[in-house]
N, C-alpha and C. Protein backbone atom coordinates (compact mmCIF):
# COMPACT_ATOMS: atom_id res chain seq x y z
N UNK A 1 192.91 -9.49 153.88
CA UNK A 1 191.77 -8.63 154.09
C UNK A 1 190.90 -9.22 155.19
N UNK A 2 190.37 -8.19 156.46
CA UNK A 2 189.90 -8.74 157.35
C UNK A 2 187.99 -8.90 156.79
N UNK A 3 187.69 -10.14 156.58
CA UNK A 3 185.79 -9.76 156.49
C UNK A 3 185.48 -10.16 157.74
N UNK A 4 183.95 -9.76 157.87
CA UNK A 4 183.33 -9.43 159.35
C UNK A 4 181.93 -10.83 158.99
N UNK A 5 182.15 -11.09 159.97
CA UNK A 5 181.36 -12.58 160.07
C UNK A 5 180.09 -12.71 161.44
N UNK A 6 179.25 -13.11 161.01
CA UNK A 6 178.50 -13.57 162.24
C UNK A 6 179.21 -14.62 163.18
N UNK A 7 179.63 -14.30 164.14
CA UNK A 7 180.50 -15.32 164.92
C UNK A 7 182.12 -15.04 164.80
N UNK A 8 182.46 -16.12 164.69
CA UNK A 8 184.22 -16.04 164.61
C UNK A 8 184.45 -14.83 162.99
N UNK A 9 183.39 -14.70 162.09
CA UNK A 9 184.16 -13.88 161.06
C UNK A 9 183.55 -12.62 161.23
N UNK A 10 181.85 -12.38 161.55
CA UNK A 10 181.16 -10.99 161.70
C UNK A 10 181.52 -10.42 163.05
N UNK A 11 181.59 -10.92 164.15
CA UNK A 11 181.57 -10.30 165.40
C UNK A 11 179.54 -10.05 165.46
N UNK A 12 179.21 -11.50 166.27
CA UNK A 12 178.19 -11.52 166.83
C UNK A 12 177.52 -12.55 166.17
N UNK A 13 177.58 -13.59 167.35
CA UNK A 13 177.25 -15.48 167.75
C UNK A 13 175.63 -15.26 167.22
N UNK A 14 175.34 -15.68 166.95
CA UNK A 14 173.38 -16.41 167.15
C UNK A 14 173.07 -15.59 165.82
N UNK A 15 172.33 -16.30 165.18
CA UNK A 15 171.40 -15.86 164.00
C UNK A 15 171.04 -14.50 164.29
N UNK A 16 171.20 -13.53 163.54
CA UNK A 16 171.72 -12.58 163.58
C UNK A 16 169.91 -12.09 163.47
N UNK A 17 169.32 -11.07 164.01
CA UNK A 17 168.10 -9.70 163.88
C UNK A 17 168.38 -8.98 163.43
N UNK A 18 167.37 -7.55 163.65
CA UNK A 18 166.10 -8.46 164.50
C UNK A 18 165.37 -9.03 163.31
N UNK A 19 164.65 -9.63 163.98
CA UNK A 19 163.81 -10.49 163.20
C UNK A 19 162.29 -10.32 163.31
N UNK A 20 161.63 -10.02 162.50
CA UNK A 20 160.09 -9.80 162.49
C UNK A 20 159.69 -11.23 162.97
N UNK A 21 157.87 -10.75 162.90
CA UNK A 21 157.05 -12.17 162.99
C UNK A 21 157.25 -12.73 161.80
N UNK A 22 156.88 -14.00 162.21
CA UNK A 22 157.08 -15.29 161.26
C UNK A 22 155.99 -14.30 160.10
N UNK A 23 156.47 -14.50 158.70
CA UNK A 23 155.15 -14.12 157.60
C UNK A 23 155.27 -12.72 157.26
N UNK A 24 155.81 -11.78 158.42
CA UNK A 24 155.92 -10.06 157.74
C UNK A 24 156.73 -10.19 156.77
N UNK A 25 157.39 -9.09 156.61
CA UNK A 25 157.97 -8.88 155.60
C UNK A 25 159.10 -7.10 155.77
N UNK A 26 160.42 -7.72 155.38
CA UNK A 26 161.63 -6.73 156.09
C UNK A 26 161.19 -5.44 155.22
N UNK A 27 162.19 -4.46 155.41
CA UNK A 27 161.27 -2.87 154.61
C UNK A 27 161.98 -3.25 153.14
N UNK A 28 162.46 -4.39 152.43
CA UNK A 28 162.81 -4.54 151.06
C UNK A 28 161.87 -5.41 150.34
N UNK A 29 160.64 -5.78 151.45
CA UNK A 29 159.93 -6.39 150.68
C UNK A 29 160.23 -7.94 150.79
N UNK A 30 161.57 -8.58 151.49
CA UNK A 30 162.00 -9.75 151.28
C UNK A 30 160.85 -10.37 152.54
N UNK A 31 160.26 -11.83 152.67
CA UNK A 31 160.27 -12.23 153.79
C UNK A 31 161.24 -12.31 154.63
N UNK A 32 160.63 -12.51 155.83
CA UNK A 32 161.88 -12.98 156.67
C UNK A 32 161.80 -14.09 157.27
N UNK A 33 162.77 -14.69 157.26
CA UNK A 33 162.67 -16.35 157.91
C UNK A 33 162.46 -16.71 159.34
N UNK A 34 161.86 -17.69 159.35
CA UNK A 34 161.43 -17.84 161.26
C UNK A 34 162.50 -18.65 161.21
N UNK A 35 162.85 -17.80 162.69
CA UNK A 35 163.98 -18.89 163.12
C UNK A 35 163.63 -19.51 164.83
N UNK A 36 164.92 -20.10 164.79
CA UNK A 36 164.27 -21.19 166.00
C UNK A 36 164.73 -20.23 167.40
N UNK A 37 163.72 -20.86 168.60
CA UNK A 37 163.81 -20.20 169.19
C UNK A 37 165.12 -20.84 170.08
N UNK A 38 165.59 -19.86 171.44
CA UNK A 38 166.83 -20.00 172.19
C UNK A 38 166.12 -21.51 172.79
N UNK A 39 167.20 -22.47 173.36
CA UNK A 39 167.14 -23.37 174.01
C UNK A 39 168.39 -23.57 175.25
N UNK A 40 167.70 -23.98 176.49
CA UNK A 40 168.03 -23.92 177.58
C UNK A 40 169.77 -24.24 177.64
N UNK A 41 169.91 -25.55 176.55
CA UNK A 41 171.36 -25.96 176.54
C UNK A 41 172.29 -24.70 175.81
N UNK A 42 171.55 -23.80 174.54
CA UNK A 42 172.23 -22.68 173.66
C UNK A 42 172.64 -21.77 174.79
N UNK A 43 171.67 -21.45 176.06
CA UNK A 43 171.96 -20.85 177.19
C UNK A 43 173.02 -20.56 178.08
N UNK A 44 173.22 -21.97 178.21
CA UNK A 44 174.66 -22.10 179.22
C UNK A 44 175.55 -21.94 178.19
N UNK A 45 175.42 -22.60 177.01
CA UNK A 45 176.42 -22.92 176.17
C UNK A 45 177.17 -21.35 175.44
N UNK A 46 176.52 -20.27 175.50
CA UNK A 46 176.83 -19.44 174.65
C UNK A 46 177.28 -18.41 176.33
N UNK A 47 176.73 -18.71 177.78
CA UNK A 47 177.47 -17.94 178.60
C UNK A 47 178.69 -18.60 178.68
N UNK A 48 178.91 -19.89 178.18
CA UNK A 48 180.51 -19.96 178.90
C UNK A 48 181.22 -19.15 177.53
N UNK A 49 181.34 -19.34 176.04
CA UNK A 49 181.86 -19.05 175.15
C UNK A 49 181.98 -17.49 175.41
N UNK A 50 181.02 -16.53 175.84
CA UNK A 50 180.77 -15.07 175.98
C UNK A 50 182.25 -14.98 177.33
N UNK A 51 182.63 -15.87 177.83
CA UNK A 51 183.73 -15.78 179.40
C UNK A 51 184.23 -16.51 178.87
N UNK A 52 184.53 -16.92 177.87
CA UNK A 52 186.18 -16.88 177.15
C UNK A 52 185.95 -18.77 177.73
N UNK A 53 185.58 -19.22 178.26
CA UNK A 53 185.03 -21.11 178.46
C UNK A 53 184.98 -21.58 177.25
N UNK A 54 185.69 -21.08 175.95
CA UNK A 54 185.15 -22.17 174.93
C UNK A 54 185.37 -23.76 175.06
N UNK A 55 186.14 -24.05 175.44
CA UNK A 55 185.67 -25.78 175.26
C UNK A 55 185.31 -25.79 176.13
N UNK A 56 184.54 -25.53 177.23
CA UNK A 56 183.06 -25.66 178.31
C UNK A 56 182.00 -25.40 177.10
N UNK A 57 181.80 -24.44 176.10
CA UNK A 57 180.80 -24.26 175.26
C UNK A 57 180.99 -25.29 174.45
N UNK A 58 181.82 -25.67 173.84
CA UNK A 58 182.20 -26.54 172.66
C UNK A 58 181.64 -28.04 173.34
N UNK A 59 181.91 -28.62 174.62
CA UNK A 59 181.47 -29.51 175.44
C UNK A 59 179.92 -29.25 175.84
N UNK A 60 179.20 -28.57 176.23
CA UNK A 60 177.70 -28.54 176.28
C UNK A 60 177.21 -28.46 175.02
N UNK A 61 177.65 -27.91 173.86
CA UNK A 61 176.84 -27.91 172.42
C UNK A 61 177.22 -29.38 171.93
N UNK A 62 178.18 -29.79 172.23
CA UNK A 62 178.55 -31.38 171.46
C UNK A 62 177.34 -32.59 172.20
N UNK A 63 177.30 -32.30 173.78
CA UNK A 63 176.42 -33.29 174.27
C UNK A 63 174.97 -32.47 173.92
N UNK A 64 174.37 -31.66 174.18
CA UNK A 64 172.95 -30.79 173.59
C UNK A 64 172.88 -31.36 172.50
N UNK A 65 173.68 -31.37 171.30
CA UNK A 65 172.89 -32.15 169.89
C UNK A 65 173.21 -33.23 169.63
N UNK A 66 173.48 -33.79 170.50
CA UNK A 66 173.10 -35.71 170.49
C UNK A 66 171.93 -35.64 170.71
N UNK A 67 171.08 -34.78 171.71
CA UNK A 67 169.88 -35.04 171.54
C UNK A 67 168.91 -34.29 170.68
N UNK A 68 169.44 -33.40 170.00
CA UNK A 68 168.79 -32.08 169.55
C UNK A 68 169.54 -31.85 168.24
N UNK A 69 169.78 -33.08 167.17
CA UNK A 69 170.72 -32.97 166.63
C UNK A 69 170.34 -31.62 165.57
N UNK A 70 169.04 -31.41 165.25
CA UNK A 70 168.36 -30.09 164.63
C UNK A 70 168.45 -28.51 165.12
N UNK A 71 168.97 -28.61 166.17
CA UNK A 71 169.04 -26.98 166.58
C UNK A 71 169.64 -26.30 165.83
N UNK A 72 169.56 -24.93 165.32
CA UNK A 72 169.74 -24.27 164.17
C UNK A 72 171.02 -23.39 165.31
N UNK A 73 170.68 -23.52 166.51
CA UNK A 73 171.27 -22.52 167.60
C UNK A 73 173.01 -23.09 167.84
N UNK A 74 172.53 -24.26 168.32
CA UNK A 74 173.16 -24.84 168.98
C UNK A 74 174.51 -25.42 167.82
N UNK A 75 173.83 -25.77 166.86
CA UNK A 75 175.08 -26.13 165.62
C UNK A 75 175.98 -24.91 164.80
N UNK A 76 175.00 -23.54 164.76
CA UNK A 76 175.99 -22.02 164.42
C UNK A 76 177.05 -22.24 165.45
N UNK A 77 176.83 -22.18 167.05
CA UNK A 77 177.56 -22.27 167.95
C UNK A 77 178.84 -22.93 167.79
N UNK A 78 178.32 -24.20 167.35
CA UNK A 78 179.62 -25.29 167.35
C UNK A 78 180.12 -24.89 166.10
N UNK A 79 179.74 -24.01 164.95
CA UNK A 79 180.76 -23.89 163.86
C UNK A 79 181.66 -22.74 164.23
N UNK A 80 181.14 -21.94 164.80
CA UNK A 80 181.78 -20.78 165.30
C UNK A 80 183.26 -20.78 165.95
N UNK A 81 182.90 -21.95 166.88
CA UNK A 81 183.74 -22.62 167.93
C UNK A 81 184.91 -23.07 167.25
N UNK A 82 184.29 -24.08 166.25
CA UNK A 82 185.08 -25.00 165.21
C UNK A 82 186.15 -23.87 164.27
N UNK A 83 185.55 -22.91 164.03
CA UNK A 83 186.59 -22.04 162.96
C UNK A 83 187.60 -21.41 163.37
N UNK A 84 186.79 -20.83 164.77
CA UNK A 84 187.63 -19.88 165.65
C UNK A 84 188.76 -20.94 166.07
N UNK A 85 189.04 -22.40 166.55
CA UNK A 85 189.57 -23.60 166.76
C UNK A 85 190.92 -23.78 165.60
N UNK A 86 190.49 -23.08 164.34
CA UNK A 86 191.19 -23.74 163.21
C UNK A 86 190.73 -25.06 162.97
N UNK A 87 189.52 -25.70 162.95
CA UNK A 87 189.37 -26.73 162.41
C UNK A 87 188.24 -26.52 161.44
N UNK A 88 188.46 -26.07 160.49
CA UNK A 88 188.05 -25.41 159.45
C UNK A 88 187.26 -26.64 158.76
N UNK A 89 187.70 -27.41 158.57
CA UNK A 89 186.84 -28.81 157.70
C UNK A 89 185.70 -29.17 158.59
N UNK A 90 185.88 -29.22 160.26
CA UNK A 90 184.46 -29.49 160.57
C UNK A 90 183.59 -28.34 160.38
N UNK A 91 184.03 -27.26 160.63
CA UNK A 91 183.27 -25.91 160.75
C UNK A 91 182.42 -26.00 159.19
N UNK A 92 182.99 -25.88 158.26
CA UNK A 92 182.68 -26.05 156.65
C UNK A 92 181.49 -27.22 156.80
N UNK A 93 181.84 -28.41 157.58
CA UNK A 93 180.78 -29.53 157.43
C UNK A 93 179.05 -28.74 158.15
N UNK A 94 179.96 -28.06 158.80
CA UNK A 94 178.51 -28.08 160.44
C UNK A 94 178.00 -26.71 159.09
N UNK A 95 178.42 -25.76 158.85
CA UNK A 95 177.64 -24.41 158.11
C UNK A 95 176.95 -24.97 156.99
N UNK A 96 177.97 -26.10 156.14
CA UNK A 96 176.92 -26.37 155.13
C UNK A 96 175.50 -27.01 154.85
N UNK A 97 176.42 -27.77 156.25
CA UNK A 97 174.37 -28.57 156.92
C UNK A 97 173.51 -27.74 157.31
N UNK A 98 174.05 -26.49 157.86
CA UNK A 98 172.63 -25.51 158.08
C UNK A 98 171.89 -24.87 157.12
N UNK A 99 173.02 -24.71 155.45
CA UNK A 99 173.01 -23.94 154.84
C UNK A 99 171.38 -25.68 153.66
N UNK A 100 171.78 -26.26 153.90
CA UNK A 100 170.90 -27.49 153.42
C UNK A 100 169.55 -27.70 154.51
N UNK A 101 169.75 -27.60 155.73
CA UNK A 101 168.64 -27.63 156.92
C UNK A 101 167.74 -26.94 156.46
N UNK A 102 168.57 -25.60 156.96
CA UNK A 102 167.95 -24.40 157.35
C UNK A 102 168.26 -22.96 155.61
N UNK A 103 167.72 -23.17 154.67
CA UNK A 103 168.62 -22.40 153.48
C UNK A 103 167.88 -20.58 153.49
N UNK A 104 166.58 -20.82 154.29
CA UNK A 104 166.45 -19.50 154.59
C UNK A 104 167.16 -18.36 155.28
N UNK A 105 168.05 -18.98 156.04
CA UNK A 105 169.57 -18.48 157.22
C UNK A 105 170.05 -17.80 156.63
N UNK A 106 170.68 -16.81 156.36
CA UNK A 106 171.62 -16.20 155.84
C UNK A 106 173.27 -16.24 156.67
N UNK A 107 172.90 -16.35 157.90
CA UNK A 107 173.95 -16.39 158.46
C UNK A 107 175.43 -18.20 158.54
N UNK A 108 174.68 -19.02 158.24
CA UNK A 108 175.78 -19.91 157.61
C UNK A 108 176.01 -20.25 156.45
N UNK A 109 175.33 -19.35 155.68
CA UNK A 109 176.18 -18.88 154.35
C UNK A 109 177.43 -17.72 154.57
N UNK A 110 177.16 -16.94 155.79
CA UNK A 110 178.18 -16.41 155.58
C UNK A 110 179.20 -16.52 155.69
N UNK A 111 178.92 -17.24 157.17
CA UNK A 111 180.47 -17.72 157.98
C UNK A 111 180.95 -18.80 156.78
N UNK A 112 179.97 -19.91 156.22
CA UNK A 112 181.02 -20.16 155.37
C UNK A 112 181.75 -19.67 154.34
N UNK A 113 181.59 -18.12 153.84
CA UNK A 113 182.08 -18.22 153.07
C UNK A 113 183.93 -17.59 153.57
N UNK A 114 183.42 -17.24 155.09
CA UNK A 114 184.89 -16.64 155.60
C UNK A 114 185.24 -17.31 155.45
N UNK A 115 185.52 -18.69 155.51
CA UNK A 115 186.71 -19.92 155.48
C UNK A 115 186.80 -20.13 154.13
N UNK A 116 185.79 -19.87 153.08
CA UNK A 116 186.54 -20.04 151.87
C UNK A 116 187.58 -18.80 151.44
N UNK A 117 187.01 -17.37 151.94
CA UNK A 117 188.14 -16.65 152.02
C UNK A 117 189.42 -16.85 152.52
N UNK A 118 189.41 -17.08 153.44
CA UNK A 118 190.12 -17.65 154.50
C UNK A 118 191.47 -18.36 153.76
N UNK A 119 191.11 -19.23 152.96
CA UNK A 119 191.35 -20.22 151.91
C UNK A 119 192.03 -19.75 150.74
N UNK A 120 191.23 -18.11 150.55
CA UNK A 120 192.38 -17.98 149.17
C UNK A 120 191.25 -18.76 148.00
N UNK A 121 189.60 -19.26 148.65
CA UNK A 121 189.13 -19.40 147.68
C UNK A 121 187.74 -18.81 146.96
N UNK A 122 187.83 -17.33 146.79
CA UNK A 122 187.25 -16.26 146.50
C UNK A 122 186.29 -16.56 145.72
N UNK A 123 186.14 -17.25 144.47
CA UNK A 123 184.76 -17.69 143.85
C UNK A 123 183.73 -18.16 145.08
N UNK A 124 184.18 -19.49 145.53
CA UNK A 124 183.73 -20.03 146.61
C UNK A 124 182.86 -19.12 147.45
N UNK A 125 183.53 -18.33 148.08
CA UNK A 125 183.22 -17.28 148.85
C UNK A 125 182.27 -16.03 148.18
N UNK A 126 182.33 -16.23 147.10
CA UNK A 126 181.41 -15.25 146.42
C UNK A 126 180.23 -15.90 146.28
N UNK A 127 180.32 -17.00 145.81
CA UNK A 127 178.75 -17.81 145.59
C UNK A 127 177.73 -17.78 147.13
N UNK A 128 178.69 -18.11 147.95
CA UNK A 128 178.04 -18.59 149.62
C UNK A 128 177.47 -16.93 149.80
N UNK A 129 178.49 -15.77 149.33
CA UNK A 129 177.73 -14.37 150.09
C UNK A 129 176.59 -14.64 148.95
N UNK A 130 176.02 -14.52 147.61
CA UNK A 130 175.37 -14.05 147.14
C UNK A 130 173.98 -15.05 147.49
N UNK A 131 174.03 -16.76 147.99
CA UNK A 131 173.40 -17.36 148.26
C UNK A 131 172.64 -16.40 149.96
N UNK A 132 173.54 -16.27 150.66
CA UNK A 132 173.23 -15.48 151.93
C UNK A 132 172.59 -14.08 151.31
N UNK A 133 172.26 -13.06 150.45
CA UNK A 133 171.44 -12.10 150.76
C UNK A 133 170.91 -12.63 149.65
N UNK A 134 170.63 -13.70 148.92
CA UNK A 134 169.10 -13.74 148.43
C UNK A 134 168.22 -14.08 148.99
N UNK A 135 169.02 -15.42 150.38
CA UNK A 135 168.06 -15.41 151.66
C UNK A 135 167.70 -13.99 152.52
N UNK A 136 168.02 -13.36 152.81
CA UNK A 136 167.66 -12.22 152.93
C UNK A 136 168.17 -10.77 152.85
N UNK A 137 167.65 -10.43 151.44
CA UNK A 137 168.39 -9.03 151.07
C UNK A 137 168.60 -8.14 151.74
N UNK A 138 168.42 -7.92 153.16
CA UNK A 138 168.64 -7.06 154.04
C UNK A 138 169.84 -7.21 154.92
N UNK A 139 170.77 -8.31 154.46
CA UNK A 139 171.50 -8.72 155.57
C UNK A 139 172.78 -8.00 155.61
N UNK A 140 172.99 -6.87 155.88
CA UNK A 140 174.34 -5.53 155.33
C UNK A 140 175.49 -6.81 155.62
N UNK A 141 175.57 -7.58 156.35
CA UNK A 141 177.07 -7.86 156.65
C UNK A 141 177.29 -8.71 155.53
N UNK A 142 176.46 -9.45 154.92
CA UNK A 142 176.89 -10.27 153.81
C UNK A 142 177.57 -9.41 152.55
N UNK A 143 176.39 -7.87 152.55
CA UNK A 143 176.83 -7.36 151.77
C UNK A 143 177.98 -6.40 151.64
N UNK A 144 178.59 -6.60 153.11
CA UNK A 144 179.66 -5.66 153.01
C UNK A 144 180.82 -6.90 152.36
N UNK A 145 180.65 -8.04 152.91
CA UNK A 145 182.24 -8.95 152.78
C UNK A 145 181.66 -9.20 151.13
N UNK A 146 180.67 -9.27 150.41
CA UNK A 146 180.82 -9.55 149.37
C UNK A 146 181.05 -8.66 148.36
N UNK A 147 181.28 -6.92 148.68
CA UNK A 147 182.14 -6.17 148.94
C UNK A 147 183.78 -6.56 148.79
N UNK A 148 184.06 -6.55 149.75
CA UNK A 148 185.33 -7.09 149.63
C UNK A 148 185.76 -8.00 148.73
N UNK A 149 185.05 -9.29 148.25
CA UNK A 149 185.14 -9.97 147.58
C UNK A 149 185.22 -9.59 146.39
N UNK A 150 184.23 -8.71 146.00
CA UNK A 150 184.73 -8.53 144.84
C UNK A 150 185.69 -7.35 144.60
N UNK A 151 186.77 -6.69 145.60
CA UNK A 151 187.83 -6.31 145.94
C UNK A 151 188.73 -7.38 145.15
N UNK A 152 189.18 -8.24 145.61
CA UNK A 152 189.99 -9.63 146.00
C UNK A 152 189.93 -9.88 143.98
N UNK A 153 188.53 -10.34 143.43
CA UNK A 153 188.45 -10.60 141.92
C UNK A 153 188.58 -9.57 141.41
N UNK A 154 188.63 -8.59 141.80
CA UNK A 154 188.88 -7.63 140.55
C UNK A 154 190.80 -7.51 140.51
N UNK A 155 190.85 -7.35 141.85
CA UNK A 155 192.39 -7.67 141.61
C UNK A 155 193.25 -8.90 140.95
N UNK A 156 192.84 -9.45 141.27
CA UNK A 156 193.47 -10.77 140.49
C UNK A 156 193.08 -10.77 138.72
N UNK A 157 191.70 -10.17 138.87
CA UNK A 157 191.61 -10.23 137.07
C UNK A 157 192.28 -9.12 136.67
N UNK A 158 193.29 -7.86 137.23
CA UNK A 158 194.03 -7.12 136.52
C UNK A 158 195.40 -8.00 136.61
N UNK A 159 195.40 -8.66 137.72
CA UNK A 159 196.75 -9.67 137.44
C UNK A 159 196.90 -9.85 136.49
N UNK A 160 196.08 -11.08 136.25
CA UNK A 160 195.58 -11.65 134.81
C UNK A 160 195.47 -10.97 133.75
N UNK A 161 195.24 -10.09 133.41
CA UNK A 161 195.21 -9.15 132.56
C UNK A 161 196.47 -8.42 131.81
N UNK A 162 197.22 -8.21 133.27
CA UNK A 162 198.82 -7.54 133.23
C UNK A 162 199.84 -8.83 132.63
N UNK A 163 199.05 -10.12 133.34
CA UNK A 163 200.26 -10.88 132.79
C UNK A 163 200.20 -11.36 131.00
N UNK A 164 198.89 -11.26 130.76
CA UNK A 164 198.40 -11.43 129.29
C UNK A 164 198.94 -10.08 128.23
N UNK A 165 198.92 -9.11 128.90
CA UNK A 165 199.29 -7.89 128.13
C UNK A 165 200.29 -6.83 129.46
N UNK A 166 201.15 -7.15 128.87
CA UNK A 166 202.56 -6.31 129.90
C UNK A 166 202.73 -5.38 129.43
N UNK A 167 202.05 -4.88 128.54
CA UNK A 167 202.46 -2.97 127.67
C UNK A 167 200.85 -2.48 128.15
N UNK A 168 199.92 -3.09 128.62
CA UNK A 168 198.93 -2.38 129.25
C UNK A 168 198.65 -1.46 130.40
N UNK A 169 199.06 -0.36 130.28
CA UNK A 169 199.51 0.91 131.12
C UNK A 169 197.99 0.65 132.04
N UNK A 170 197.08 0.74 131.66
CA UNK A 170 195.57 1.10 132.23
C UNK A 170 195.60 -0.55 132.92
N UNK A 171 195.70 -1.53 133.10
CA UNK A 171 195.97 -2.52 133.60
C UNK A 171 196.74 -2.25 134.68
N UNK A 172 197.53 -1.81 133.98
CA UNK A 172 198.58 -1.57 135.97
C UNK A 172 198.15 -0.77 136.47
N UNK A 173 197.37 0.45 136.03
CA UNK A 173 197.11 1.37 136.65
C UNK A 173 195.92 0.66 137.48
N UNK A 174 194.77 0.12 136.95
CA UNK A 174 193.59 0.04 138.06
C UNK A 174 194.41 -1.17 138.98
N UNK A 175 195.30 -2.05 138.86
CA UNK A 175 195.25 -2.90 139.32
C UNK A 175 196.61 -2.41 140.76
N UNK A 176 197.12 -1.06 140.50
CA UNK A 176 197.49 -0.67 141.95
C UNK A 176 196.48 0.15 142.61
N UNK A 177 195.10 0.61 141.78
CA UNK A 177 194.63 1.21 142.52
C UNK A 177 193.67 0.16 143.18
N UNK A 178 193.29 -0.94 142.48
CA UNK A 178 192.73 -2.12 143.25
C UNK A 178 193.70 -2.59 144.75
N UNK A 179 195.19 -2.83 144.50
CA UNK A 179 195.56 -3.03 146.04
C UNK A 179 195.94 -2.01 146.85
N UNK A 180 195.83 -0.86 146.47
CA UNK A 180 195.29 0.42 147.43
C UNK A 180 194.25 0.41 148.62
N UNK A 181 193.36 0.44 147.50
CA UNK A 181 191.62 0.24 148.30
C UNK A 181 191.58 -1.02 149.32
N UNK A 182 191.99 -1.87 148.41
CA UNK A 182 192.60 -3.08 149.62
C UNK A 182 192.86 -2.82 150.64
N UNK A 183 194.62 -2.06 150.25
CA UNK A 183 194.71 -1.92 151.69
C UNK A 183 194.40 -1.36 152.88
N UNK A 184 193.51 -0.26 152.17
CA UNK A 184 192.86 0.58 152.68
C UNK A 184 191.38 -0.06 153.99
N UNK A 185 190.92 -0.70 153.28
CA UNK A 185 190.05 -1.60 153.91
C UNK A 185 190.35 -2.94 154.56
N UNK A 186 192.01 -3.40 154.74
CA UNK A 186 192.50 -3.87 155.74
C UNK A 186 192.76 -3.19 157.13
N UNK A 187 193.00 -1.82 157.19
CA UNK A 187 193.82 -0.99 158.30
C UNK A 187 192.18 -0.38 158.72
N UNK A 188 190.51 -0.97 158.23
CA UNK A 188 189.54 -0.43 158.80
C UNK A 188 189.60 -1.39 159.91
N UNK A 189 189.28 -0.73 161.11
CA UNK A 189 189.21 -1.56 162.66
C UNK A 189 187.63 -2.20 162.44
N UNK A 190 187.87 -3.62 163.00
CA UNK A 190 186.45 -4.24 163.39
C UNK A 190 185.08 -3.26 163.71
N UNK A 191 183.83 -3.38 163.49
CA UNK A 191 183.37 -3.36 164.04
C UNK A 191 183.20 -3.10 165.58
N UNK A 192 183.08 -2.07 166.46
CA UNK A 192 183.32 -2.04 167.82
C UNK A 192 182.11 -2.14 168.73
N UNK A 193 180.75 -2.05 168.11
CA UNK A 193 179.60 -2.94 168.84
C UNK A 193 179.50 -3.66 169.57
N UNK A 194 180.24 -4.89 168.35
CA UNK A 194 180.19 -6.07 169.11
C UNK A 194 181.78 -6.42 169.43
N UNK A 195 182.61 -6.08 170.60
CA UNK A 195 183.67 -5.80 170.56
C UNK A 195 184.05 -7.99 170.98
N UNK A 196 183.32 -8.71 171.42
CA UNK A 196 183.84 -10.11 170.97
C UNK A 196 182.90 -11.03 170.24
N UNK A 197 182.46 -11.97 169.69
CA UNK A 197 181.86 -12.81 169.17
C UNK A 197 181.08 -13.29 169.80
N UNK A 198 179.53 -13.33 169.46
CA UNK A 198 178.80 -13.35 170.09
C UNK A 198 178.01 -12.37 171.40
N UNK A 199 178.48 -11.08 171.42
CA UNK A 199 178.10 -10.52 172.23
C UNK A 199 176.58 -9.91 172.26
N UNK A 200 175.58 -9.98 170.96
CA UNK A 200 174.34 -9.78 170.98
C UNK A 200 174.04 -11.51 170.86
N UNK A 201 172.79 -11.61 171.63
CA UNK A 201 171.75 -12.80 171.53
C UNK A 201 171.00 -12.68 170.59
N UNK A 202 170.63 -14.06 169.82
CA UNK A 202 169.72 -13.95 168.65
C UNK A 202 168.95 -13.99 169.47
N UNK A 203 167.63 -13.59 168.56
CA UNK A 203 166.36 -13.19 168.61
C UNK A 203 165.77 -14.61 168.77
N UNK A 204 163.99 -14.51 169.48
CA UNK A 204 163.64 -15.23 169.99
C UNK A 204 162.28 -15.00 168.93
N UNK A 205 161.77 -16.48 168.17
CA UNK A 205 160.84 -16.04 167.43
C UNK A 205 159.96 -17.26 167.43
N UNK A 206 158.94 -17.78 167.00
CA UNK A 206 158.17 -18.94 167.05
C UNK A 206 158.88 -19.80 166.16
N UNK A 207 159.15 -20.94 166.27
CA UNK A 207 159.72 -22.37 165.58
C UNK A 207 158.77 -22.75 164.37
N UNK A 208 159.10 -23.27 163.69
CA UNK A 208 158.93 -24.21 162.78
C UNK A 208 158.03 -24.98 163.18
C-alpha cells in the first residue's frame, strides 16, 4: 500500500502549511506550532534536491548542521534524503530527534511512521500517525495514511480471526472485502500537486 508522506512518503519537503501566527489558532480550535524559519544553507540545500542534486543536498545539509545542529529545516531535509537513500536507520534516528526536539511538528511523526510501514510494522506506524495529529488535528495527510493503517490492522485481525475459527463464513467475508479496499487504494495515483518531493516551500514564521 502506497502512504503519502511529507517528503520521500507525502510528496512535499519542508514542514508542511500554511501556518498561522505564532499563538492563533487553526479553524479546529488546535494551536498551531511556530516553526522555524527558512535558513540560507535549507536554501541551496533544498534547490539542489528540487534538480534531482541529492547528494549536493545531502552534502550542504550534513556540513549546515555541524553548525546549526538545531535546525528543524535542515534535519527534515536530511531524513528525507536518508529514506529516499534506503538508509532507513539513520532516517528513523534524524525523525525521532525532531519528533523529541521539536514534538509540536507533526510532520516527523509522519515520515516516521512511513518507514515503520515500510517495515511491515503497522502498530508502530499507527502510534507515530496518531502522535502527529494530536500535534495538530488539522494535518489531513496524517489522517489519510492513518487511514490506511488501519486498512493494513483490520486485515490482519480477520487473518487472525480466520485462522482461530476456519468455519467463520463472516470472517472471510470482511476479510476479502478488507483486501479489496486495499487494493483498491493501492491502484489510487499519488497525489499530483506535488508531482516530486519537496516541491512546495515551508512556510516562513517567527522562531522560537
Amino acid at each position: 500500500m502506497a502512504f503519502a508522506a511529507a517528503g520521500a512518503w507525502a510528496q512535499g519537503v519542508g514542514l508542511s502549511g500554511p501556518a498561522l501566527a505564532p499563538g492563533t489558532s487553526n479553524p479546529m480550535g488546535a494551536p498551531e506550532p511556530v516553526r522555524p524559519t527558512i535558513t540560507t544553507p535549507y536554501d541551496g540545500a533544498i534547490a539542489a534536491y528540487r534538480a534531482g542534486r541529492v547528494d549536493e543536498a545531502l552534502g550542504v545539509t550534513d556540513e549546515a548542521l555541524k553548525t546549526d545542529p538545531r535546525n528543524a529545516q535542515l534535519r527534515f531535509l536530511r531524513g528525507v534524503i536518508l529514506a529516499e537513500r534506503g538508509r532507513t536507520d539513520e532516517a528513523v534516528t534524524m525523525f525521532r530527534g525532531m519528533t523529541e526536539d521539536f514534538p509540536e511538528l507533526p510532520e516527523p511523526y509522519n515520515n516516521l511512521a512511513v518507514i515503520h510501514a515500510g517495515r511491515g510494522e503497522w502498530e508502530a506506524a499507527r502510534q507515530a500517525l496518531e502522535q502527529s495529529v494530536r500535534a495538530v488535528p488539522t494535518y489531513a495527510l496524517a489522517h489519510e495514511n492513518l487511514g490506511d493503517i488501519h486498512l493494513q490492522l483490520a486485515a490482519r485481525a480477520y487473518e487472525q480471526a480466520g485462522r482461530l475459527d476456519a468455519r467463520n463464513q463472516s470472517t472471510r467475508s470482511k476479510l476479502a472485502l478488507a483486501r479489496e479496499l486495499i487494493g483498491r487504494v493501492q491502484a489510487v495515483p499519488p497525489d499530483s500537486r506535488n508531482p516530486r518531493p519537496g516541491a512546495q516551500p515551508p512556510p516562513q514564521v517567527t522562531p522560537r
